[in-house]
Protein backbone atom coordinates (compact mmCIF):
# COMPACT_ATOMS: atom_id res chain seq x y z
CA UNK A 1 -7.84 117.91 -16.74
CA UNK A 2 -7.57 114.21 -16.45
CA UNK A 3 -5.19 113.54 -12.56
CA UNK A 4 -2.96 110.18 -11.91
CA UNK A 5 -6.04 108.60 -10.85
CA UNK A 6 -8.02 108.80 -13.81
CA UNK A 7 -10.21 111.38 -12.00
CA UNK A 8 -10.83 114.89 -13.32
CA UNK A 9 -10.35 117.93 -11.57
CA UNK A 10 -12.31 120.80 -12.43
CA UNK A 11 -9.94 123.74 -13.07
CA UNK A 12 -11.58 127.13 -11.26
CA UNK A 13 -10.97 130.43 -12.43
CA UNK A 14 -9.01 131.04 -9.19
CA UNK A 15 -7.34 128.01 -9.97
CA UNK A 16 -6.46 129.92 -13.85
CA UNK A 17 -5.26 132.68 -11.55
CA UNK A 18 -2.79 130.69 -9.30
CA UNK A 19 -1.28 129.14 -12.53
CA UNK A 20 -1.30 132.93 -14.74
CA UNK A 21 0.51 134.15 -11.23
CA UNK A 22 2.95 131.23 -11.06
CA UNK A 23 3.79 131.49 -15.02
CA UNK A 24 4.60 135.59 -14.38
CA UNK A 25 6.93 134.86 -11.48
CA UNK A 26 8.63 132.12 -13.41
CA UNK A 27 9.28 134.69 -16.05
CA UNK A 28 10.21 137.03 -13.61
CA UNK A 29 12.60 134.78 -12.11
CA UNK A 30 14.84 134.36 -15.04
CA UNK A 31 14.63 138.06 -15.78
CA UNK A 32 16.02 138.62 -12.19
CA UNK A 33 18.71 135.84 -12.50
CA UNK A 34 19.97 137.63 -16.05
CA UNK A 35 20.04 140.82 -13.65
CA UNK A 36 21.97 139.13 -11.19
CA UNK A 37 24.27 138.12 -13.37
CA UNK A 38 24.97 141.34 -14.85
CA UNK A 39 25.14 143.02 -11.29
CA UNK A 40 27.51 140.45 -10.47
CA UNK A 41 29.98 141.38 -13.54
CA UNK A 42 29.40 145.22 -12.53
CA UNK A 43 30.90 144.43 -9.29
CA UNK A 44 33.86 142.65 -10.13
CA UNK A 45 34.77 145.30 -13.27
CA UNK A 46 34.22 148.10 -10.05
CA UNK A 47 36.43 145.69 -8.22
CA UNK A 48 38.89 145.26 -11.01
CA UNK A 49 39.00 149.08 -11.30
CA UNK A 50 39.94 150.12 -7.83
CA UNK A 51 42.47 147.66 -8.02
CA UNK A 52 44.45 149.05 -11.09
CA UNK A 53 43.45 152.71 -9.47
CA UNK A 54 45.90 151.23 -6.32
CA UNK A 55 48.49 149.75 -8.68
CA UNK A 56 48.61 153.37 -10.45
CA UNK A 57 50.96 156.01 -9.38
CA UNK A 58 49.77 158.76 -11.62
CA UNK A 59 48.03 161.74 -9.90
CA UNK A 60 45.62 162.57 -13.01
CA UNK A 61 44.04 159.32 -14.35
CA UNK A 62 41.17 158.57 -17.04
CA UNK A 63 37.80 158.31 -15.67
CA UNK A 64 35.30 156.67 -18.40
CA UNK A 65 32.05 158.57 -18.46
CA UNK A 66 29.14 157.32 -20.75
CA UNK A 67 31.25 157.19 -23.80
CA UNK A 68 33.88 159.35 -23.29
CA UNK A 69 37.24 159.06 -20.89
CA UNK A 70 37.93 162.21 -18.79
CA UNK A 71 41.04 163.19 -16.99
CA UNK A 72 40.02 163.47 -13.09
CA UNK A 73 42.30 163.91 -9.98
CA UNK A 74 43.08 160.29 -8.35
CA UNK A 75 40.79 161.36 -5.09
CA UNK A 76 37.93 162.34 -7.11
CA UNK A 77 38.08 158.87 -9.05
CA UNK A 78 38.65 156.93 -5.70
CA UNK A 79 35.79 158.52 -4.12
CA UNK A 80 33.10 158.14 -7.68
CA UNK A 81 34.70 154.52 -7.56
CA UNK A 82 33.37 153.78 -4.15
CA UNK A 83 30.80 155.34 -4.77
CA UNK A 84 29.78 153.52 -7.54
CA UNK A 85 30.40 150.22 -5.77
CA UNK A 86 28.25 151.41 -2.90
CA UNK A 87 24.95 151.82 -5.28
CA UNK A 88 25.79 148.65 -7.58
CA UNK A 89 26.05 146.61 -3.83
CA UNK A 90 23.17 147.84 -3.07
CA UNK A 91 21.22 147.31 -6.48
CA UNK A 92 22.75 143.56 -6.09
CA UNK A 93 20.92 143.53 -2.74
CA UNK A 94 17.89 144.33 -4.07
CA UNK A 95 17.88 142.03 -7.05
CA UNK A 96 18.80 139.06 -4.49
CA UNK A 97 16.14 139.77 -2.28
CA UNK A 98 13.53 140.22 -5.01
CA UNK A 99 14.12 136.71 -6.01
CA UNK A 100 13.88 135.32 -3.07
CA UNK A 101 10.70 136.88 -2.68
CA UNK A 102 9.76 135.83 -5.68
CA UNK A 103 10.90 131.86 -4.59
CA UNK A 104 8.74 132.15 -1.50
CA UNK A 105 5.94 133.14 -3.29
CA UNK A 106 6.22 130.52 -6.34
CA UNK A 107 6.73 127.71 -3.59
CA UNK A 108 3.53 128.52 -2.11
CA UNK A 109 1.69 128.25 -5.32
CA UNK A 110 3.36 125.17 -6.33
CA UNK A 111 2.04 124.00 -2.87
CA UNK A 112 -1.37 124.85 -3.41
CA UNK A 113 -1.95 123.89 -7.04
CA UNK A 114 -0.13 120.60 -6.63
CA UNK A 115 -2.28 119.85 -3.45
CA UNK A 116 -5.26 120.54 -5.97
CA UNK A 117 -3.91 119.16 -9.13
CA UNK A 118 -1.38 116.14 -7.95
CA UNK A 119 0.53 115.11 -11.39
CA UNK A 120 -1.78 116.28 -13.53
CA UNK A 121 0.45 119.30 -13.58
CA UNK A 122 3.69 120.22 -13.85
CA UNK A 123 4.75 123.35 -12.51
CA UNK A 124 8.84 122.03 -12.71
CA UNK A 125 11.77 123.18 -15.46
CA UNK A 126 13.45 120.70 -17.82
């Protein structure tokens, strides 16, 4: 692997490693940012559907399970709404915190094989 300098720089197997590990947590990365994005759109459809449950006055409404809309008591729809909101916050929380896990751990290798490797390599997106 020819550097900047016109030096070569031996590429170890640990050094294979740190790039393999880097290339799965890129890939990872963009899973969890599709993710995101879908738990974000989740969210604001939950949001969007407490809000026309407020704005309704009926006492029976139509709850959509699966496939199939069923006619529930208000309450019960309130309280499988907030539910619902609860676990998809949560699920958010987990996603976001995944990726910056997963940030932390790809800056550290871009450290390390950039302290090795200079501009021989480039570890950045177009």
């Amino acid at each position: 692997m020819q550097q900047g300098d016109g030096t070569e720089a031996q590429v170890t197997w640990e050094d294979q490693q740190n790039i393999n590990r880097f290339g799965r947590l890129n890939n990872r990365l963009h899973e969890l940012q599709e993710d995101i994005k879908l738990a974000k759109e989740a969210n604001e459809n939950l949001d969007d559907a407490g809000n026309e449950l407020i704005l309704s006055d009926e006492d029976v409404v139509r709850f959509q399970i699966g496939e199939v809309f069923a006619h529930m008591p208000r309450d019960d729809v309130e309280t499988r709404l907030e539910q619902m909101k609860e676990d998809a916050a949560k699920k958010l929380e987990g996603l976001e915190e995944e990726k910056e896990s997963i940030l932390a751990q790809m800056a550290e290798l871009k450290k390390i094989l950039y302290g090795k490797f200079k501009d021989a390599i480039n570890l950045e997106e177009d």
